[in-house]
PDB file of N, CA and C in Angstrom:
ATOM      1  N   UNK A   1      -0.387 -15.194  38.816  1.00  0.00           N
ATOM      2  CA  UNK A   1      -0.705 -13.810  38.534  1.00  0.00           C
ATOM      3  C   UNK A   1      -1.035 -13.059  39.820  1.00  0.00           C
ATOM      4  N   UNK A   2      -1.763 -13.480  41.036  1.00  0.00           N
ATOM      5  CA  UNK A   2      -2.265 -13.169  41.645  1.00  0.00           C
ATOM      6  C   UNK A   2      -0.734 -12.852  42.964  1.00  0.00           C
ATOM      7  N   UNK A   3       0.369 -13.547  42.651  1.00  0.00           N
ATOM      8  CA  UNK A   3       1.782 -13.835  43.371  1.00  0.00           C
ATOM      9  C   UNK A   3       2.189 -12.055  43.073  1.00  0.00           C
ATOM     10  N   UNK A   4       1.958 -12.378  41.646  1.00  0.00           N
ATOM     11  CA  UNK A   4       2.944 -11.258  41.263  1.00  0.00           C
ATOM     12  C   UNK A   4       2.221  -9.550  41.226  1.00  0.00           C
ATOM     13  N   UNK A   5       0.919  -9.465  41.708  1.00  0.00           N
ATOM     14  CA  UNK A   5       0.111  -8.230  41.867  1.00  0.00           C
ATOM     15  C   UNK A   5       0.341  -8.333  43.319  1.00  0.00           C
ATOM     16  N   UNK A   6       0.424  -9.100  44.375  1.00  0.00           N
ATOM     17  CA  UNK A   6       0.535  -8.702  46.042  1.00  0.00           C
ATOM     18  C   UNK A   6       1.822  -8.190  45.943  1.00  0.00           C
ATOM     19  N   UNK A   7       2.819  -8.826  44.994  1.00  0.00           N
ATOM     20  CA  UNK A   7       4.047  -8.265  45.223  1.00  0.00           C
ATOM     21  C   UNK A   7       4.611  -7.354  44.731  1.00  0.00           C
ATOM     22  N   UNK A   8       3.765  -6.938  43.386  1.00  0.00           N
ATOM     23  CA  UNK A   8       4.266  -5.631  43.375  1.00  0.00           C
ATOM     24  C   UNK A   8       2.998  -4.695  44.226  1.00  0.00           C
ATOM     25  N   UNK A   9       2.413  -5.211  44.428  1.00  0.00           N
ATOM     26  CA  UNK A   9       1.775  -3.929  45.573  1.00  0.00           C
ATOM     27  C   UNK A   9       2.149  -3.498  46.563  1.00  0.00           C
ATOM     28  N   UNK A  10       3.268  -4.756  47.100  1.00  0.00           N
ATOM     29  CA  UNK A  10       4.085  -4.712  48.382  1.00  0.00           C
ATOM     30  C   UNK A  10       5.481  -3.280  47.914  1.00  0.00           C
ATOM     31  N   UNK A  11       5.710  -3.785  47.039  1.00  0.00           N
ATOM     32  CA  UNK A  11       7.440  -3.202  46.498  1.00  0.00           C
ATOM     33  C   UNK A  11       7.001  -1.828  46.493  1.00  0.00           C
ATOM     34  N   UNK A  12       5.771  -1.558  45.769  1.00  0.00           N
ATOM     35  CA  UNK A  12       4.952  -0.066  45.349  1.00  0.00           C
ATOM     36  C   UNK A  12       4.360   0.534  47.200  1.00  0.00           C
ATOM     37  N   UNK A  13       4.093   0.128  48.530  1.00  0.00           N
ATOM     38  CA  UNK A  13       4.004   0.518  49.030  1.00  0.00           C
ATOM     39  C   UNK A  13       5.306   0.539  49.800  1.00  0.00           C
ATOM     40  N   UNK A  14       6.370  -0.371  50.051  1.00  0.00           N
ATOM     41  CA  UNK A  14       7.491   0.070  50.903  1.00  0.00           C
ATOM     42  C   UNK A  14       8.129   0.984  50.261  1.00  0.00           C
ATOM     43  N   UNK A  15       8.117   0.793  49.297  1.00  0.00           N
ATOM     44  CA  UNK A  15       8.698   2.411  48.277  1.00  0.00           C
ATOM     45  C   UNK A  15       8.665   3.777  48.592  1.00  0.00           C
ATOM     46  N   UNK A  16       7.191   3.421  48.775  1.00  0.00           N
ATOM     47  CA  UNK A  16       6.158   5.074  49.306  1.00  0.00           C
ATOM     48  C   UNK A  16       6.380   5.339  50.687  1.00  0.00           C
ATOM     49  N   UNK A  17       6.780   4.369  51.728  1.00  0.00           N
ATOM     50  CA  UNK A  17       6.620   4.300  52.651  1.00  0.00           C
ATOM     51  C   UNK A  17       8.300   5.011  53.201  1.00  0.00           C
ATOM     52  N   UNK A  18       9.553   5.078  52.619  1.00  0.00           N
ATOM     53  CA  UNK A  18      10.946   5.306  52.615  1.00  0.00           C
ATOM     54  C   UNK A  18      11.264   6.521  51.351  1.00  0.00           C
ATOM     55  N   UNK A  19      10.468   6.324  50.443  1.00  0.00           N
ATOM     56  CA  UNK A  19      10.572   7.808  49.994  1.00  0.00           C
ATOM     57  C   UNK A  19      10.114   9.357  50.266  1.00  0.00           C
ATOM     58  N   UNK A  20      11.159  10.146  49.900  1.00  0.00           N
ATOM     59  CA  UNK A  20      10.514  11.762  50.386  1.00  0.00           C
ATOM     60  C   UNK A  20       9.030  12.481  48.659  1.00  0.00           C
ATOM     61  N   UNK A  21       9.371  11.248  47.816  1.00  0.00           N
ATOM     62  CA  UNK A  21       7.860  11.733  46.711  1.00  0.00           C
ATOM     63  C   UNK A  21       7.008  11.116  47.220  1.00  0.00           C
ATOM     64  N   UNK A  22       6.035  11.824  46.947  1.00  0.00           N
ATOM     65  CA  UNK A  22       4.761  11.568  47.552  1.00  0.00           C
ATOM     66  C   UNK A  22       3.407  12.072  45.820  1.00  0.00           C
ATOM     67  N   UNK A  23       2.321  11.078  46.100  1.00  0.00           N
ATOM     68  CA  UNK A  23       1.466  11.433  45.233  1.00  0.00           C
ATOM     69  C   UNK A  23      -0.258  11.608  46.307  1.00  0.00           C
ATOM     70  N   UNK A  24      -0.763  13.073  46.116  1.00  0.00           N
ATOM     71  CA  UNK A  24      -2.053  13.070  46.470  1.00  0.00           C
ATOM     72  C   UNK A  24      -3.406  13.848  45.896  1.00  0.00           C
ATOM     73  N   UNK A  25      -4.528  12.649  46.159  1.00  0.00           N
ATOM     74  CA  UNK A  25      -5.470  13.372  45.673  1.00  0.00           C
ATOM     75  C   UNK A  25      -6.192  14.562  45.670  1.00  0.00           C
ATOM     76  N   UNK A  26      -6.008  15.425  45.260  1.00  0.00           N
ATOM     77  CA  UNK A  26      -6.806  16.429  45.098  1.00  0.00           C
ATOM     78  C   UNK A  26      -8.227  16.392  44.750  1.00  0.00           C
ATOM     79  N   UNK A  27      -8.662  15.422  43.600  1.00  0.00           N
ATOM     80  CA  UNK A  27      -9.976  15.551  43.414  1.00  0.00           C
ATOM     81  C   UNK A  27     -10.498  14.304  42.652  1.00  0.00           C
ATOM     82  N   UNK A  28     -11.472  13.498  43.012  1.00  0.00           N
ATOM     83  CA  UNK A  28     -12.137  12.224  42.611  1.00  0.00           C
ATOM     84  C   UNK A  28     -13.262  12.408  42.341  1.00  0.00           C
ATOM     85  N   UNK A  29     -13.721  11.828  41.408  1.00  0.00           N
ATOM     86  CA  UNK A  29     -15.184  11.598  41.135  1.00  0.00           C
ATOM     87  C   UNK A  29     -14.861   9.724  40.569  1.00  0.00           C
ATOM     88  N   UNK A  30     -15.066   8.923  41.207  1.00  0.00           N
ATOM     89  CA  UNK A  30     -15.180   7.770  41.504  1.00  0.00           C
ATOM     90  C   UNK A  30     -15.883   6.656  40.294  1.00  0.00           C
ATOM     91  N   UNK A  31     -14.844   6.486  39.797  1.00  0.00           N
ATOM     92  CA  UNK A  31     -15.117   5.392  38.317  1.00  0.00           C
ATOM     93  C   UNK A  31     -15.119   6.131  37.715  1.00  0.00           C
ATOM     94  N   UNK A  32     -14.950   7.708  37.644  1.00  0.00           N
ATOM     95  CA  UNK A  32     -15.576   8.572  36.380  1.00  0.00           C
ATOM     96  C   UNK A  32     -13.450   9.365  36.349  1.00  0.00           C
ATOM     97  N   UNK A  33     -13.146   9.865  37.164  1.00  0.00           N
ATOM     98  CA  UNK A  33     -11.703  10.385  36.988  1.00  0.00           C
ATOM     99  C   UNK A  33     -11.440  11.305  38.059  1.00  0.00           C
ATOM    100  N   UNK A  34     -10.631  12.083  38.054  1.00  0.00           N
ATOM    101  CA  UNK A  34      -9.911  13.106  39.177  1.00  0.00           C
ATOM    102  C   UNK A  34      -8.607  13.741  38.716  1.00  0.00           C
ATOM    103  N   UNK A  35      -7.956  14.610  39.598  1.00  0.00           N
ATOM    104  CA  UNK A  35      -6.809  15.197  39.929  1.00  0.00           C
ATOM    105  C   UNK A  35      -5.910  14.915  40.803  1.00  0.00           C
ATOM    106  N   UNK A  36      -4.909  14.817  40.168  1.00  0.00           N
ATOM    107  CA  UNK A  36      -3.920  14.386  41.743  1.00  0.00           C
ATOM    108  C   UNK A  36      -2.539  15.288  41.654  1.00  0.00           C
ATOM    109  N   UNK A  37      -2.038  15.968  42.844  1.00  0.00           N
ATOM    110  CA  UNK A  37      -0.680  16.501  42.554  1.00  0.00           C
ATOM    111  C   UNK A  37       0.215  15.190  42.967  1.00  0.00           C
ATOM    112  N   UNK A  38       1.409  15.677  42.370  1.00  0.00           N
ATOM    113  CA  UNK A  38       2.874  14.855  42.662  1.00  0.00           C
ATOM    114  C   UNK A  38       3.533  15.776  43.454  1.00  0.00           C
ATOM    115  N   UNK A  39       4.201  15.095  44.592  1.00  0.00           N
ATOM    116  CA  UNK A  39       5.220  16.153  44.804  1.00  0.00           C
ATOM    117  C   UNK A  39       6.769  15.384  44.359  1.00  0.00           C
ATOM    118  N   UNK A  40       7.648  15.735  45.169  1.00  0.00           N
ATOM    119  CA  UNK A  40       9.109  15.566  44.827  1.00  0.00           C
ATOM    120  C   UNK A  40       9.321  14.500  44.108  1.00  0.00           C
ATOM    121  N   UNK A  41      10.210  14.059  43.078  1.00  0.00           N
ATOM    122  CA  UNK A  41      10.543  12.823  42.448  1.00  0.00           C
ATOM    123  C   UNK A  41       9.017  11.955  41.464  1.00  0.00           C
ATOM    124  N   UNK A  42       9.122  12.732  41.007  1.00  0.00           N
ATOM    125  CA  UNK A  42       7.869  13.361  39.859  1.00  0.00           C
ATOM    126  C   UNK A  42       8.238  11.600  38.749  1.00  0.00           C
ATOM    127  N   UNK A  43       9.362  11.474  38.379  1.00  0.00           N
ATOM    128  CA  UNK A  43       8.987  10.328  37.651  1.00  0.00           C
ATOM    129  C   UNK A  43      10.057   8.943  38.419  1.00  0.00           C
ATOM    130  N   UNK A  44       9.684   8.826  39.557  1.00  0.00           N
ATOM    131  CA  UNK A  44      10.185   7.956  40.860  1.00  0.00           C
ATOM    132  C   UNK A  44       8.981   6.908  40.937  1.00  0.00           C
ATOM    133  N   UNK A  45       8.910   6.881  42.551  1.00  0.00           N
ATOM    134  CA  UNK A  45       8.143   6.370  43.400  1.00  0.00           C
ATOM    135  C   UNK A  45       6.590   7.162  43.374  1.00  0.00           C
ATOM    136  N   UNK A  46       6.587   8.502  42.975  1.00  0.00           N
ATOM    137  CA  UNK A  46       5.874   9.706  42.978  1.00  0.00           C
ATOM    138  C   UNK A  46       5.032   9.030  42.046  1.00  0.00           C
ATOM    139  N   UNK A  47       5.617   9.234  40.982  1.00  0.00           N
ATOM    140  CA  UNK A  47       4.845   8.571  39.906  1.00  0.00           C
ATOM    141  C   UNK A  47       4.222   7.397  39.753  1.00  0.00           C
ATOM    142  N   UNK A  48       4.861   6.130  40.060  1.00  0.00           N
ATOM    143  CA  UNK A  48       4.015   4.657  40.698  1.00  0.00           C
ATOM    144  C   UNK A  48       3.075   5.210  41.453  1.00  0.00           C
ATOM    145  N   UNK A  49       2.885   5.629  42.555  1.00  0.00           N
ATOM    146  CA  UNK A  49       2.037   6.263  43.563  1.00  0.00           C
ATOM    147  C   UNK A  49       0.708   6.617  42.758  1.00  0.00           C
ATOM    148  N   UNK A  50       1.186   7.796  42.095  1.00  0.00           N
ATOM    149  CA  UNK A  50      -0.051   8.675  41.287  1.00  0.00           C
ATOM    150  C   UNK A  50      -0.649   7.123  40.098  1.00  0.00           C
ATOM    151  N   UNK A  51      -0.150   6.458  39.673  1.00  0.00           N
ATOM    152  CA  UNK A  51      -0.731   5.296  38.717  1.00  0.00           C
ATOM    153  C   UNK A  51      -1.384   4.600  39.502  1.00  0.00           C
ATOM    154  N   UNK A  52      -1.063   4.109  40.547  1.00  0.00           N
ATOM    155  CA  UNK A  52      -1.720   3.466  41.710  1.00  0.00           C
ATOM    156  C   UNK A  52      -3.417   4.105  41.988  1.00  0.00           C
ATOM    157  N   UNK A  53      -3.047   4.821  42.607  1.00  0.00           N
ATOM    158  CA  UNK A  53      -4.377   5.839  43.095  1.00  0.00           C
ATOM    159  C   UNK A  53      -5.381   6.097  41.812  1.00  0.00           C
ATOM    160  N   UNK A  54      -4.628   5.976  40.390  1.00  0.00           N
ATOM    161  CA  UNK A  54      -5.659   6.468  39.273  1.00  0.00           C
ATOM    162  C   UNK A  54      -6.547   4.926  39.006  1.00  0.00           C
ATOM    163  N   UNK A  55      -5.301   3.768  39.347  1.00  0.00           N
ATOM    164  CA  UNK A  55      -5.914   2.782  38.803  1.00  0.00           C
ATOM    165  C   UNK A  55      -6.690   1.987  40.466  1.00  0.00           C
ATOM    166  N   UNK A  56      -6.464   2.522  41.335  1.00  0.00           N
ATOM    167  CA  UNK A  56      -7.694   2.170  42.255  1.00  0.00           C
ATOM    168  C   UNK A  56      -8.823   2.956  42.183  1.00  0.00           C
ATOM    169  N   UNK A  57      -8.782   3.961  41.455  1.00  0.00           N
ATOM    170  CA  UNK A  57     -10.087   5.330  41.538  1.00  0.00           C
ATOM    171  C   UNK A  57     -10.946   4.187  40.250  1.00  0.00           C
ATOM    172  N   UNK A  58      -9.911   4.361  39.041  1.00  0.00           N
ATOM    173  CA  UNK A  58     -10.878   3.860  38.222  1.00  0.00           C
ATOM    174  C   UNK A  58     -11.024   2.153  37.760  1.00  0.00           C
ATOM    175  N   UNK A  59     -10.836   1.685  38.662  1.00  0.00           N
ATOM    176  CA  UNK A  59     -11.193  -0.003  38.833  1.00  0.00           C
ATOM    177  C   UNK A  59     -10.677  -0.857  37.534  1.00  0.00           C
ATOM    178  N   UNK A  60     -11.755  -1.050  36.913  1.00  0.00           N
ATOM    179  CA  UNK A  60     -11.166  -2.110  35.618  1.00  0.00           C
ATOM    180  C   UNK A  60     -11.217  -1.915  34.712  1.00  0.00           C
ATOM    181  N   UNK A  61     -11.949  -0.313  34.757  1.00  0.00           N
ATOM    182  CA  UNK A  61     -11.173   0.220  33.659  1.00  0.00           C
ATOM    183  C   UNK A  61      -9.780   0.740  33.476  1.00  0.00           C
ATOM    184  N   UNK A  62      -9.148   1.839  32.538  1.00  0.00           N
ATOM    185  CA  UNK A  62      -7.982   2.183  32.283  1.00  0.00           C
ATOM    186  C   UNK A  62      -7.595   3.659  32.600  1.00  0.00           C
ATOM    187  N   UNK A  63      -7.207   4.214  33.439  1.00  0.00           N
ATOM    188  CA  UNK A  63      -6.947   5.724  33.448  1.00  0.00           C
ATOM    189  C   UNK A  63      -6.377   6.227  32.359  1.00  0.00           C
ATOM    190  N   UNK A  64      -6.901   7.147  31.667  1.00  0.00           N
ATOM    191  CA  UNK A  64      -6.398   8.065  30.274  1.00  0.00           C
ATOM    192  C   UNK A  64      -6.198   9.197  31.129  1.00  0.00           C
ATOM    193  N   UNK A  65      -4.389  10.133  30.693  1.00  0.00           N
ATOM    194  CA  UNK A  65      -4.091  10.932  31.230  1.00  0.00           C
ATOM    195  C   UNK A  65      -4.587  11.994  30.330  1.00  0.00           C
ATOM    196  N   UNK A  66      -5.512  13.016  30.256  1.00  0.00           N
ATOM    197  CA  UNK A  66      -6.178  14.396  29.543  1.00  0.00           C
ATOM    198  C   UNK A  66      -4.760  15.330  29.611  1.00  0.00           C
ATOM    199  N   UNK A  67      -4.204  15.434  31.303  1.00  0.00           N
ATOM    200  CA  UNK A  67      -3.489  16.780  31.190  1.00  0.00           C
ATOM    201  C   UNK A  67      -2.530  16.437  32.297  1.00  0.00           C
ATOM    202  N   UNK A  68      -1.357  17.139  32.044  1.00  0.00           N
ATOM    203  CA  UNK A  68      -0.529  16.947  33.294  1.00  0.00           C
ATOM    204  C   UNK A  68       0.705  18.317  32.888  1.00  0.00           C
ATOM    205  N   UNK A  69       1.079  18.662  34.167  1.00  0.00           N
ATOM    206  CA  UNK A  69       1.874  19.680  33.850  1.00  0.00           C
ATOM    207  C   UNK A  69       2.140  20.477  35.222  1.00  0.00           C
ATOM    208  N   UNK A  70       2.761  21.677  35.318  1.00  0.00           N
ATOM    209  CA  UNK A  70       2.733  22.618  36.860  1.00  0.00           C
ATOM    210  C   UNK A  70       1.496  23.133  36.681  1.00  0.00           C
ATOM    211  N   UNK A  71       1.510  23.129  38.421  1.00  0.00           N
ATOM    212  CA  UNK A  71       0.672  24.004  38.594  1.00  0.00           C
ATOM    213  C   UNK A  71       0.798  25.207  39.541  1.00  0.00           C
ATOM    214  N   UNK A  72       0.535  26.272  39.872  1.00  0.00           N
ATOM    215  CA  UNK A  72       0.901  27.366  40.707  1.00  0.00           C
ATOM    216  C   UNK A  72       0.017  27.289  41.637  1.00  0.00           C
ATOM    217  N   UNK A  73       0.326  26.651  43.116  1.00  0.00           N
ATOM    218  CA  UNK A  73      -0.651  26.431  44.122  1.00  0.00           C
ATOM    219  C   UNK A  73      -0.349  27.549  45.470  1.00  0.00           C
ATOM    220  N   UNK A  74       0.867  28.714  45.431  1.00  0.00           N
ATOM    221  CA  UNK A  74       1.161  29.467  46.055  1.00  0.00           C
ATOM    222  C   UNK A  74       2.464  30.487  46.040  1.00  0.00           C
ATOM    223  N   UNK A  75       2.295  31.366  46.933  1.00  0.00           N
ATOM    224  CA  UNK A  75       3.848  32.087  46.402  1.00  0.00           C
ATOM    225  C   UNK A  75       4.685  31.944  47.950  1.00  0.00           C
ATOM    226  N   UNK A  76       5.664  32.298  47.663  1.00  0.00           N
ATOM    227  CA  UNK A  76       7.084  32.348  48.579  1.00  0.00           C
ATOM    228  C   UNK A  76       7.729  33.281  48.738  1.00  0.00           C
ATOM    229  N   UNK A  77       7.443  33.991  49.720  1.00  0.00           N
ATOM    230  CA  UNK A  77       8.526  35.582  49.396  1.00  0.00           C
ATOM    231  C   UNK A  77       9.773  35.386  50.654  1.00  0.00           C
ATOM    232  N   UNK A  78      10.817  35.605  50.190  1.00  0.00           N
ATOM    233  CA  UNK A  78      12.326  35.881  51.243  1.00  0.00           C
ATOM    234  C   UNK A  78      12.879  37.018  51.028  1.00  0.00           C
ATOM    235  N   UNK A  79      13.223  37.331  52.284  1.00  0.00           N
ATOM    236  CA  UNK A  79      13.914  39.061  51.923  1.00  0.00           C
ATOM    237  C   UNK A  79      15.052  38.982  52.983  1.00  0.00           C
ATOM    238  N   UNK A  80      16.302  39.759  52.442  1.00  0.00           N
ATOM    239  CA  UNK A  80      17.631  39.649  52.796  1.00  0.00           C
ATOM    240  C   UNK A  80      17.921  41.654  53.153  1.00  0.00           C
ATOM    241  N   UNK A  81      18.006  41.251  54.451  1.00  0.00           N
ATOM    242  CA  UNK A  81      18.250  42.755  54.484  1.00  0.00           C
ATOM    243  C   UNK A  81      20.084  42.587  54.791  1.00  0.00           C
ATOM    244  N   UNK A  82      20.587  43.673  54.237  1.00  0.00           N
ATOM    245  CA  UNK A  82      22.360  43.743  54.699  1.00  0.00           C
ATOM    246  C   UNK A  82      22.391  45.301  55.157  1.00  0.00           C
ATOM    247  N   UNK A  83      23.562  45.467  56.359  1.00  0.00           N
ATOM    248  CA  UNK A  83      23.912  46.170  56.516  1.00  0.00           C
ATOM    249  C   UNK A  83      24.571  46.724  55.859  1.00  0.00           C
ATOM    250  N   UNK A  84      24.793  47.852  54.984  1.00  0.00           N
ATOM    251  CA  UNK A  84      25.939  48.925  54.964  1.00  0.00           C
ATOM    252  C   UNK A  84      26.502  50.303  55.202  1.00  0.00           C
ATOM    253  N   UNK A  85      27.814  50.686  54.673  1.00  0.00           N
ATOM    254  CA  UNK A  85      27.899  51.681  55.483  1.00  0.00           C
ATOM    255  C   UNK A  85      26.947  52.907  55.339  1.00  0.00           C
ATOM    256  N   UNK A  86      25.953  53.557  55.068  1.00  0.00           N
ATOM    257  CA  UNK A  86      24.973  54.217  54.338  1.00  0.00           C
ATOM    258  C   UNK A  86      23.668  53.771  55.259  1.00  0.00           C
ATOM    259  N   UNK A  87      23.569  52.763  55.565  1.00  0.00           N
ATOM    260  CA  UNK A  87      22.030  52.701  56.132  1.00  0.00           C
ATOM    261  C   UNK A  87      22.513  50.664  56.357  1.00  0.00           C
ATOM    262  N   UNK A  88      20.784  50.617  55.737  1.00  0.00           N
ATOM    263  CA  UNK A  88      20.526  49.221  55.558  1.00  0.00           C
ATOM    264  C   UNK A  88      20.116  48.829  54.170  1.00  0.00           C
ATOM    265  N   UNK A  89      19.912  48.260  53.655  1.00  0.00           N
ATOM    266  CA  UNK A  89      19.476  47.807  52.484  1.00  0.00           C
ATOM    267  C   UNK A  89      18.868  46.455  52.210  1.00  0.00           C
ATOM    268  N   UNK A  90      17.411  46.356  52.019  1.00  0.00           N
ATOM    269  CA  UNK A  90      16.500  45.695  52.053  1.00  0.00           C
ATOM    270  C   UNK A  90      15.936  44.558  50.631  1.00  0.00           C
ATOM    271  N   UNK A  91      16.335  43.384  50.294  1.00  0.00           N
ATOM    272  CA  UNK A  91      15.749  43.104  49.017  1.00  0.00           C
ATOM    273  C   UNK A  91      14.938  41.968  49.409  1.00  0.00           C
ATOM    274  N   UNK A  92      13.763  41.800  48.522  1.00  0.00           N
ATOM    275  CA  UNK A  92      12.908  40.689  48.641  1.00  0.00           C
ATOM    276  C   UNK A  92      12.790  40.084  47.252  1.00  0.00           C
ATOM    277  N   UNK A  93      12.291  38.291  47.295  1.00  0.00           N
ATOM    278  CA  UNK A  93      12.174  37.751  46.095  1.00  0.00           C
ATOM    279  C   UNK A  93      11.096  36.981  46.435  1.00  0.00           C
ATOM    280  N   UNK A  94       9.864  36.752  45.883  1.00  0.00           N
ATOM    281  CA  UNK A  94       8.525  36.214  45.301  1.00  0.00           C
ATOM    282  C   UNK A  94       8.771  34.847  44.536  1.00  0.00           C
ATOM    283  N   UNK A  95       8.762  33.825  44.849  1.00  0.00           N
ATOM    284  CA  UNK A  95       8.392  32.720  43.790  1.00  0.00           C
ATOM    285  C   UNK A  95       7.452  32.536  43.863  1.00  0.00           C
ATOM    286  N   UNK A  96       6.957  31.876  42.639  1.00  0.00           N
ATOM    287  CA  UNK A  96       5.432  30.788  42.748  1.00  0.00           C
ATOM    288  C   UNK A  96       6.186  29.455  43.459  1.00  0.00           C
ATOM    289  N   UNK A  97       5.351  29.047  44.103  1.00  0.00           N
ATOM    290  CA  UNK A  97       4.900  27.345  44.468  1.00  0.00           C
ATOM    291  C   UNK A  97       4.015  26.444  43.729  1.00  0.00           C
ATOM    292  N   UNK A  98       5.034  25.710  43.194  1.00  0.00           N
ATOM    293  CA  UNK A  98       3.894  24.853  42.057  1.00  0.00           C
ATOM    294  C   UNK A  98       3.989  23.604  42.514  1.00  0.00           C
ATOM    295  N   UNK A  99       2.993  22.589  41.948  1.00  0.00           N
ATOM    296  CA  UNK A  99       3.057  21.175  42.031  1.00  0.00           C
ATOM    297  C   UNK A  99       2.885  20.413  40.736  1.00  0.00           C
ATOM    298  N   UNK A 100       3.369  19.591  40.367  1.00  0.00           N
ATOM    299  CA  UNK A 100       2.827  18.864  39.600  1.00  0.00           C
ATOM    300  C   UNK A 100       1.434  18.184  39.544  1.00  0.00           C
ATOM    301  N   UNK A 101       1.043  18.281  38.814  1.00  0.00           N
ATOM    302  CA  UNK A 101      -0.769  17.614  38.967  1.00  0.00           C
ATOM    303  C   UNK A 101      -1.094  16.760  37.117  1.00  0.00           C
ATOM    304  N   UNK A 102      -1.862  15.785  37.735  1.00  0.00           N
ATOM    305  CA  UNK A 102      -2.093  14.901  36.400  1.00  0.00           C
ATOM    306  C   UNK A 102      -3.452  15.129  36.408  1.00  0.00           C
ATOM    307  N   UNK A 103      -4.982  15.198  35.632  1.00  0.00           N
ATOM    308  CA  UNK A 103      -5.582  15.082  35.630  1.00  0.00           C
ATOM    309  C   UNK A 103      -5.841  14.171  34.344  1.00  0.00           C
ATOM    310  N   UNK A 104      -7.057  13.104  34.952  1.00  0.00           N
ATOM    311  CA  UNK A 104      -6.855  11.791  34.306  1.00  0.00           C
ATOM    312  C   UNK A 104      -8.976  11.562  34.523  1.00  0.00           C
ATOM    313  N   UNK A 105      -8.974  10.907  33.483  1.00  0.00           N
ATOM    314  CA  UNK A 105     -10.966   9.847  33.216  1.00  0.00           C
ATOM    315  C   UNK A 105     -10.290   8.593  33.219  1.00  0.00           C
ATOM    316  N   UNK A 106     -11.562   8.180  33.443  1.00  0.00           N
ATOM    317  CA  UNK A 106     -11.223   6.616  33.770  1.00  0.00           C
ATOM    318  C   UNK A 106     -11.692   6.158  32.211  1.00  0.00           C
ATOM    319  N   UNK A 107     -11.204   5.542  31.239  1.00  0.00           N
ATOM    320  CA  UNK A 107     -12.006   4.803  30.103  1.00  0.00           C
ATOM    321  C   UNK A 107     -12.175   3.500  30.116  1.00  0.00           C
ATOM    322  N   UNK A 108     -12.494   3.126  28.840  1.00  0.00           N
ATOM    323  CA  UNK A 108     -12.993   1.734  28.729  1.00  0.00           C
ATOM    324  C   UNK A 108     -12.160   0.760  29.276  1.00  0.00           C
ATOM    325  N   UNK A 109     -13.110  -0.167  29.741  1.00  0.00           N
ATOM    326  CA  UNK A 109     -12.082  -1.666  30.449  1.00  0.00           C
ATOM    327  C   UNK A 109     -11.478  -2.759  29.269  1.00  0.00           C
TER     328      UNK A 109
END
């Protein structure tokens, strides 16, 4: 048993280590639960990552996921100006920047 937890801990960090998803904490309260965003490749390596981190936060017990979903952590504006014959002409576009985020308690062992 003990063969097969180094080795997948190994597989679960070279993973993380060659992939562009990434999972980080945002917010811990330690045996008790936290927040974490995901970024790219959300049910990948991203995701092992974020299970990882919930189940080292909350030890021997079990992470219960409460909530998970986007979140809007900023905006993005690009603007395209073109020349024509008349002048110039100016347009801009606004996105949100979101992340994925799980918020998770630690429960019973």
């Amino acid at each position: 048993m003990k063969i097969f937890l180094v080795s997948t801990y190994f597989f679960i960090m070279v993973g993380m280590t060659f992939s562009c998803a990434h999972a980080r904490v945002v917010k811990s309260q330690p045996g008790k639960g936290g927040l974490i965003a995901v970024g790219k490749g959300m049910f990948g390596d991203a995701r092992a990552e974020a299970d990882l981190e919930m189940r080292r936060n909350c030890g021997s017990k079990r992470p219960v996921i409460l909530e998970e979903g986007e979140h809007v952590v900023g905006t993005s504006t690009s603007t395209d100006n073109k020349r024509t014959k008349r002048g110039s002409r100016s347009t801009g576009t606004t996105r949100d920047r979101t992340e994925w985020r799980i918020k998770y308690k630690c429960g019973k062992a």
